[in-house]
C-alpha atoms as a PDB file:
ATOM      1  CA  UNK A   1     113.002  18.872 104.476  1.00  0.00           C
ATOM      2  CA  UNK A   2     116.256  18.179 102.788  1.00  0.00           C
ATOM      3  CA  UNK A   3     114.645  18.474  99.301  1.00  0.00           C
ATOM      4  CA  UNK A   4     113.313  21.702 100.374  1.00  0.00           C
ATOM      5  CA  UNK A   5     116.077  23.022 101.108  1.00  0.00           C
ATOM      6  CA  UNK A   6     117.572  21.651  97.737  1.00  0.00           C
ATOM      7  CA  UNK A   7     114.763  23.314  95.864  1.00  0.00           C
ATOM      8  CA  UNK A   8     115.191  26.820  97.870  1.00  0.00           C
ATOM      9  CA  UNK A   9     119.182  26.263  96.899  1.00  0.00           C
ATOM     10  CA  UNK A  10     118.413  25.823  92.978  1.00  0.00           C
ATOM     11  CA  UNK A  11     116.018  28.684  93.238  1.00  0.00           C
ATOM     12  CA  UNK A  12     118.442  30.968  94.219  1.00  0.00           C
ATOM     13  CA  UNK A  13     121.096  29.489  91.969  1.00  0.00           C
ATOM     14  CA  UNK A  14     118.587  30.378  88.980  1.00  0.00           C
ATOM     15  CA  UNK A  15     118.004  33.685  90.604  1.00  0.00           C
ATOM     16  CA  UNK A  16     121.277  34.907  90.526  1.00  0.00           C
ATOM     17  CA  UNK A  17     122.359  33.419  87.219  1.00  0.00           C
ATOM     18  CA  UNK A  18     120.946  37.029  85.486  1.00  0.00           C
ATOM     19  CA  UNK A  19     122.608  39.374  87.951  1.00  0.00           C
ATOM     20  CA  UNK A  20     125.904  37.377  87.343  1.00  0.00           C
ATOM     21  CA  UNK A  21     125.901  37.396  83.882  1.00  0.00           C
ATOM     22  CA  UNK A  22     124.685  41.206  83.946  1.00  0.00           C
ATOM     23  CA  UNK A  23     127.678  42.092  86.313  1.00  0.00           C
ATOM     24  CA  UNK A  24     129.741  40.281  83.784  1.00  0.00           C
ATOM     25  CA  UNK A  25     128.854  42.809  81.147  1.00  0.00           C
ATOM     26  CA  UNK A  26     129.086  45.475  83.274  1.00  0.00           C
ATOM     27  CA  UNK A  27     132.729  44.269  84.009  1.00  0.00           C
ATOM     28  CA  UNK A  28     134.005  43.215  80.840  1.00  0.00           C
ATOM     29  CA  UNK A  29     133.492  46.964  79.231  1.00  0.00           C
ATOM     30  CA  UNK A  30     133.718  49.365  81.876  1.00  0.00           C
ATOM     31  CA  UNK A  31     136.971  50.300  81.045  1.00  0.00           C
ATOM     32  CA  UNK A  32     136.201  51.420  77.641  1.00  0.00           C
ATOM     33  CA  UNK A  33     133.500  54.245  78.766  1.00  0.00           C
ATOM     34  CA  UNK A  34     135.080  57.401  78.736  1.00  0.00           C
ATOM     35  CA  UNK A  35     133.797  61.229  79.371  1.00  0.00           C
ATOM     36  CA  UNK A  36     133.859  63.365  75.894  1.00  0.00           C
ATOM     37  CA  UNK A  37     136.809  65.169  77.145  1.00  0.00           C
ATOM     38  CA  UNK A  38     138.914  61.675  78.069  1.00  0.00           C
ATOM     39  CA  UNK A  39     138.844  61.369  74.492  1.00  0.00           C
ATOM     40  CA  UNK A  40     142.448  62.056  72.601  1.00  0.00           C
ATOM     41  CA  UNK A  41     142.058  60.131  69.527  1.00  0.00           C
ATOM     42  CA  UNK A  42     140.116  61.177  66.132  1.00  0.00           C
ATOM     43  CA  UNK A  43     137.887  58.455  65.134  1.00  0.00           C
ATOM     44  CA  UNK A  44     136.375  57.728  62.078  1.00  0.00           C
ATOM     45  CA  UNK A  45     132.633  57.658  62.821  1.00  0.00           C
ATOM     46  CA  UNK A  46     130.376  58.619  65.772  1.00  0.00           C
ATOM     47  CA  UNK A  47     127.635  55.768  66.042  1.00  0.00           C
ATOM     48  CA  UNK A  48     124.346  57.356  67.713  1.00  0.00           C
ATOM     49  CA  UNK A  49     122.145  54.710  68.809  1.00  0.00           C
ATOM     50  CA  UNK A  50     117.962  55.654  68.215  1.00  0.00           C
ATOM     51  CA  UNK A  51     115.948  55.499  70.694  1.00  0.00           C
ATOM     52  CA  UNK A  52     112.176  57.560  71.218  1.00  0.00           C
ATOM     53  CA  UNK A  53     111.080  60.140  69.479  1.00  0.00           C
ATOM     54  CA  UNK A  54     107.764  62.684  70.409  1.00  0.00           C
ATOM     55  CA  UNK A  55     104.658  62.760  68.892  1.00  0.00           C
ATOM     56  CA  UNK A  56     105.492  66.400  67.416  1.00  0.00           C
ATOM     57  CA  UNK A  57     107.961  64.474  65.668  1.00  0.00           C
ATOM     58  CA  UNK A  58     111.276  65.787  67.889  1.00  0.00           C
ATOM     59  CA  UNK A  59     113.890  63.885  69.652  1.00  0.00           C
ATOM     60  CA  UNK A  60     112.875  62.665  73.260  1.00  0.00           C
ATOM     61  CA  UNK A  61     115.102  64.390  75.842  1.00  0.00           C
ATOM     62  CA  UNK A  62     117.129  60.855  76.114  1.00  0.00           C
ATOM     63  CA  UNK A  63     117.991  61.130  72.371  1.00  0.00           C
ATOM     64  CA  UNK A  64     118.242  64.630  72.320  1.00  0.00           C
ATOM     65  CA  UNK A  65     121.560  64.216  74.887  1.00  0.00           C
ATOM     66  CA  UNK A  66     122.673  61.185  72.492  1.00  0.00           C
ATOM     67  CA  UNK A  67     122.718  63.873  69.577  1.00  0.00           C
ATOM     68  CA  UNK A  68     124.134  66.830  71.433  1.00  0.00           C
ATOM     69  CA  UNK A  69     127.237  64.441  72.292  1.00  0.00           C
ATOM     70  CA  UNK A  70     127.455  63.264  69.031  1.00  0.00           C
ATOM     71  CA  UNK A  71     127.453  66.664  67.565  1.00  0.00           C
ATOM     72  CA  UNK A  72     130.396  67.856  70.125  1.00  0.00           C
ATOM     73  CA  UNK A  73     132.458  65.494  69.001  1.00  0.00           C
ATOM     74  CA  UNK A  74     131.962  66.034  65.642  1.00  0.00           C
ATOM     75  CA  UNK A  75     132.702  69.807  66.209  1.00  0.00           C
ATOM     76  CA  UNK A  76     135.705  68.616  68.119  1.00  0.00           C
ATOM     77  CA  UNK A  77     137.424  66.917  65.603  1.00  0.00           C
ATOM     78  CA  UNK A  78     137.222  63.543  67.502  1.00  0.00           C
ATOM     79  CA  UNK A  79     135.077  61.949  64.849  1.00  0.00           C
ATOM     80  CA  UNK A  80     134.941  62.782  61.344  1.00  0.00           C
ATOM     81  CA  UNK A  81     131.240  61.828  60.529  1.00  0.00           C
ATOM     82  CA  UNK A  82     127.984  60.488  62.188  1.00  0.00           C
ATOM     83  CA  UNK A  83     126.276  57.180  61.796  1.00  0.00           C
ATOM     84  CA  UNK A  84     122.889  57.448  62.725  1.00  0.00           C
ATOM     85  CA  UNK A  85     121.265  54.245  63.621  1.00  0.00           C
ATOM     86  CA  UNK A  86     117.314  53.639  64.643  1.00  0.00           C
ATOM     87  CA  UNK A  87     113.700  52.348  63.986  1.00  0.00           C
ATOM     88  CA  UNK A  88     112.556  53.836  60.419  1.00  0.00           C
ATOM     89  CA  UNK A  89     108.891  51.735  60.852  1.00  0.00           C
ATOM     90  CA  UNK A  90     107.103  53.941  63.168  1.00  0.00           C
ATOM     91  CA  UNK A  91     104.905  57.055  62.442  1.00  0.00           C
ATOM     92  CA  UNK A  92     108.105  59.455  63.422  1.00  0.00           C
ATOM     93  CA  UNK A  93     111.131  57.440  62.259  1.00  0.00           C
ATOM     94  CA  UNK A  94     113.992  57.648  64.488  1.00  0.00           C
ATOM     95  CA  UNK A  95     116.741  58.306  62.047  1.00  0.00           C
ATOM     96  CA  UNK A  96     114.488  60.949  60.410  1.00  0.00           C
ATOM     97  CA  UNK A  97     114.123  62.843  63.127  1.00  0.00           C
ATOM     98  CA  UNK A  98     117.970  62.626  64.425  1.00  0.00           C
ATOM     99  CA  UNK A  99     118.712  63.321  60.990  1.00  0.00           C
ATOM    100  CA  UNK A 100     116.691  66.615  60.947  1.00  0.00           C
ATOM    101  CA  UNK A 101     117.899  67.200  64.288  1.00  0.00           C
ATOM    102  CA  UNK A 102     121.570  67.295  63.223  1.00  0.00           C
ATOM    103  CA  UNK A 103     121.062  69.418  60.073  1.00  0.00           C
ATOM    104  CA  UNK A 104     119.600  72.260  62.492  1.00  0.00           C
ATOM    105  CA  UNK A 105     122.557  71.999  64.558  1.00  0.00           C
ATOM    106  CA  UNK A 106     124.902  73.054  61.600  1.00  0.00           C
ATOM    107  CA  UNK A 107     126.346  69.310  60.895  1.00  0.00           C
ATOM    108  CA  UNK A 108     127.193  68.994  57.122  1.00  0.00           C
ATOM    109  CA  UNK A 109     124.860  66.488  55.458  1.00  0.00           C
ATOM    110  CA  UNK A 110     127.606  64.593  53.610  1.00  0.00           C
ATOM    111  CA  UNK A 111     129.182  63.805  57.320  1.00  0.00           C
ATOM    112  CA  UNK A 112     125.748  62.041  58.413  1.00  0.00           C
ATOM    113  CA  UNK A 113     126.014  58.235  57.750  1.00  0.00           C
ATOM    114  CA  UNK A 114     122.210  56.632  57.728  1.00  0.00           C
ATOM    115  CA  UNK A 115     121.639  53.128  58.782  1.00  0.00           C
ATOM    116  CA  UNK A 116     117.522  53.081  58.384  1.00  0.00           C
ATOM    117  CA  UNK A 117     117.308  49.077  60.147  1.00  0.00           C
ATOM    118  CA  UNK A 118     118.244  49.560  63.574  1.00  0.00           C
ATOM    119  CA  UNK A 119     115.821  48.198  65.365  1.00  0.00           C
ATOM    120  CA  UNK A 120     117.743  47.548  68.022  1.00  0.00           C
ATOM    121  CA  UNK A 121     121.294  47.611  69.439  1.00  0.00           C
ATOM    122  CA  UNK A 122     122.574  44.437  68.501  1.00  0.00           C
ATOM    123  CA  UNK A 123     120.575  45.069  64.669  1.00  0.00           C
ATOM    124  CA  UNK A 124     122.350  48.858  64.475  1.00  0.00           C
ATOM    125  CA  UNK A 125     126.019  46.946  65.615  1.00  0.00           C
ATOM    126  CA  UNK A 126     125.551  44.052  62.922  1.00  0.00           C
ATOM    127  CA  UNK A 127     124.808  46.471  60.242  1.00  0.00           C
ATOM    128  CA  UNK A 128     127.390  49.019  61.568  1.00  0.00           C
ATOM    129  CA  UNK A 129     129.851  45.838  60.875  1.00  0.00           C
ATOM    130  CA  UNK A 130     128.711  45.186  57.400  1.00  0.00           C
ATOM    131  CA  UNK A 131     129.176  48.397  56.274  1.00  0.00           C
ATOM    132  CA  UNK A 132     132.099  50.115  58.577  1.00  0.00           C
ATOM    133  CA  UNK A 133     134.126  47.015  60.036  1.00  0.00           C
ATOM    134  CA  UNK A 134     137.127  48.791  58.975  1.00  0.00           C
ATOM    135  CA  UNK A 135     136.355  52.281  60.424  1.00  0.00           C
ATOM    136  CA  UNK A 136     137.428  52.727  64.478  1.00  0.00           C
ATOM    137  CA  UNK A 137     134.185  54.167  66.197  1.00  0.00           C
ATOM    138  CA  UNK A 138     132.911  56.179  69.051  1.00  0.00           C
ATOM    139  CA  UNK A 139     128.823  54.483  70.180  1.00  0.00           C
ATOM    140  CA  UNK A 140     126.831  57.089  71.716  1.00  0.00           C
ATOM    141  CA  UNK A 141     124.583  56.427  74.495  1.00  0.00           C
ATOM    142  CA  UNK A 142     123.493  56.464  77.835  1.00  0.00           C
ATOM    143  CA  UNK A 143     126.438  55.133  80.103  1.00  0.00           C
ATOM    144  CA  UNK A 144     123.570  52.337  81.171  1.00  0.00           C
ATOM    145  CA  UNK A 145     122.883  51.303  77.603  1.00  0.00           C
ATOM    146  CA  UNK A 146     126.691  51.405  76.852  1.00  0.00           C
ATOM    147  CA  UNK A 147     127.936  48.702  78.791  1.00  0.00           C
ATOM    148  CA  UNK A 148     125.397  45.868  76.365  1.00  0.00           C
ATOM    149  CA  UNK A 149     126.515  48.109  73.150  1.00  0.00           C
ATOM    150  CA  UNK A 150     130.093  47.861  73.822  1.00  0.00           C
ATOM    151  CA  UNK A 151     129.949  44.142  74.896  1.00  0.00           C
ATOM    152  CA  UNK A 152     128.446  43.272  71.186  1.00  0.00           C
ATOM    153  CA  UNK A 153     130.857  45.612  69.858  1.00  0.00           C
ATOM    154  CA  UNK A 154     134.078  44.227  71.495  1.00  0.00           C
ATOM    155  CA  UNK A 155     132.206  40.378  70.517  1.00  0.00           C
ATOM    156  CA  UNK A 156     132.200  41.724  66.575  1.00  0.00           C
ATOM    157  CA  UNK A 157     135.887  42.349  66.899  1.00  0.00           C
ATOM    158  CA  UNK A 158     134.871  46.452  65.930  1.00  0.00           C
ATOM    159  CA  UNK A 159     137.159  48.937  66.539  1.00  0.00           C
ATOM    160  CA  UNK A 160     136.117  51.245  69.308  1.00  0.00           C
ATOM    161  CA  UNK A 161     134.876  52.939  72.471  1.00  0.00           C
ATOM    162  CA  UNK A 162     131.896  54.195  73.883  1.00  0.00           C
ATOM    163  CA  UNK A 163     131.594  58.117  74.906  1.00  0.00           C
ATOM    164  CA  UNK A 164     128.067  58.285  77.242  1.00  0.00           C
ATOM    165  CA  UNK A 165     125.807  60.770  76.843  1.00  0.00           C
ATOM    166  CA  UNK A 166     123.966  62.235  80.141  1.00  0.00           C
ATOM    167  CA  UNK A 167     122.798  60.858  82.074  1.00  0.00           C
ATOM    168  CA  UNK A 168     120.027  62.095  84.283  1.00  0.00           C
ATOM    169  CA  UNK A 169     116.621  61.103  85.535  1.00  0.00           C
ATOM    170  CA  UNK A 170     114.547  60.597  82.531  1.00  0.00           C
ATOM    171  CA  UNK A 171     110.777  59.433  82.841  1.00  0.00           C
ATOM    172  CA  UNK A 172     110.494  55.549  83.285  1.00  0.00           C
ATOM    173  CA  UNK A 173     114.409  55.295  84.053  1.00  0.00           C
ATOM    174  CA  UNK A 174     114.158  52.778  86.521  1.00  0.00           C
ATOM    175  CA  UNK A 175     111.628  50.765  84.324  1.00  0.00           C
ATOM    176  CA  UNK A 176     114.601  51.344  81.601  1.00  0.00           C
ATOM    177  CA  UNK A 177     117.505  50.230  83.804  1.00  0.00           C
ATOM    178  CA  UNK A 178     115.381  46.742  84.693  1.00  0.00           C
ATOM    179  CA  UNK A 179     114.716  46.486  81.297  1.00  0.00           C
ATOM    180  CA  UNK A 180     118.176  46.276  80.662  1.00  0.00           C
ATOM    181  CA  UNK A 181     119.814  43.772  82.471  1.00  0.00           C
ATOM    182  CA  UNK A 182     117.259  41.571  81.063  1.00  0.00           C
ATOM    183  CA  UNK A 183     118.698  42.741  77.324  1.00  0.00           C
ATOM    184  CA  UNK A 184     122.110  42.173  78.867  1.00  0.00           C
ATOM    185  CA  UNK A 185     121.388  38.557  79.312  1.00  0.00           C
ATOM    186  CA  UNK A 186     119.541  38.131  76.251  1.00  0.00           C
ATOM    187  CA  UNK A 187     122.920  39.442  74.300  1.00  0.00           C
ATOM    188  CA  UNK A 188     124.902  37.663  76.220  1.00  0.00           C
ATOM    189  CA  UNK A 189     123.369  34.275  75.646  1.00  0.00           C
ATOM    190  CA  UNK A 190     123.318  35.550  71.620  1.00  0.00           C
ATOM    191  CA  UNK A 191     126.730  36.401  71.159  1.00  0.00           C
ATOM    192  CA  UNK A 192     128.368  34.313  73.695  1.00  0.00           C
ATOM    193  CA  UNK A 193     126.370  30.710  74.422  1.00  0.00           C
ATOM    194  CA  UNK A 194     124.750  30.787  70.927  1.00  0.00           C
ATOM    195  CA  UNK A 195     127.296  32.087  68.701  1.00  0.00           C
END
């Protein structure tokens, strides 16, 4: 009996370990989520994070809201250009698409910043480090999807905060939120246990 109990104990323990670590996340970057009008500072670059496009080769309405934000700050003043960051391997590439996207919404091509390799959000925040390290920066995503961008952000010492885009009930969003605090502990075990 006792080492049934004992197993049922380390069961839980292993359980919980993920929500922990997720809530840890969530914690650690909370603060640094802000509404598009919370915003007071300019910043150099607005990084929009990729994410599905359509088959008729347009943004998916979850990337549609990550561009419209994107493009109101840019009209704002609160960013002076736009990094676009996404999958460039599939039959409609991401970056292509938020690319053409922008254009038609009257954003100056020599203010869009391409990064063609971000094939995910810890690939678009490595390369975004590479290239911008020294430029402060607004990411652009879903509040959700924030909290895992901004904890690899704040881990590659980058200079910056995250605006979210909004937020409502997209297809598969529960799917997408479960999906997440698994990538939450997968980043946190990559930038934090096996850095």
């Amino acid at each position: 009996m006792k080492k049934l109990k004992l197993l049922i104990i380390i069961c839980l323990v292993i359980c919980l370990i993920p929500f922990g670590i997720n809530g840890f996340v969530i914690f650690k970057t909370k603060n640094n989520i802000f509404e598009y009008n919370e915003v007071k500072d300019n910043y150099d670059i607005a990084l929009i994070l990729g994410c599905s496009v359509l088959r008729n080769g347009k943004p998916s309405l979850m990337l549609r809201d990550r561009l419209n934000k994107g493009i109101e700050l840019y009209e704002s003043n609160k960013v002076n250009k736009i990094l676009i960051s996404g999958d460039h391997s599939k039959e409609y590439s991401e970056v292509e698409v938020m690319n053409n996207y922008l254009i038609e919404h009257g954003i100056n091509e020599e203010d869009i910043l391409i990064d063609y390799e971000g094939y995910s959000t810890s690939e678009s925040l490595l390369n975004y480090k590479e290239k911008y390290s020294d430029k402060s920066v607004i990411i652009v995503t879903q509040k959700y999807h924030l909290y895992r961008a901004l904890f690899i952000a704040n881990d590659l010492s980058l200079n910056g905060i995250g605006v979210h885009a909004k937020l409502i009930n997209y297809n598969g969003q529960t799917f997408r939120e479960i999906r997440e605090i698994l990538a939450r502990n997968k980043d946190f075990a990559i930038f934090t246990i096996l850095k």
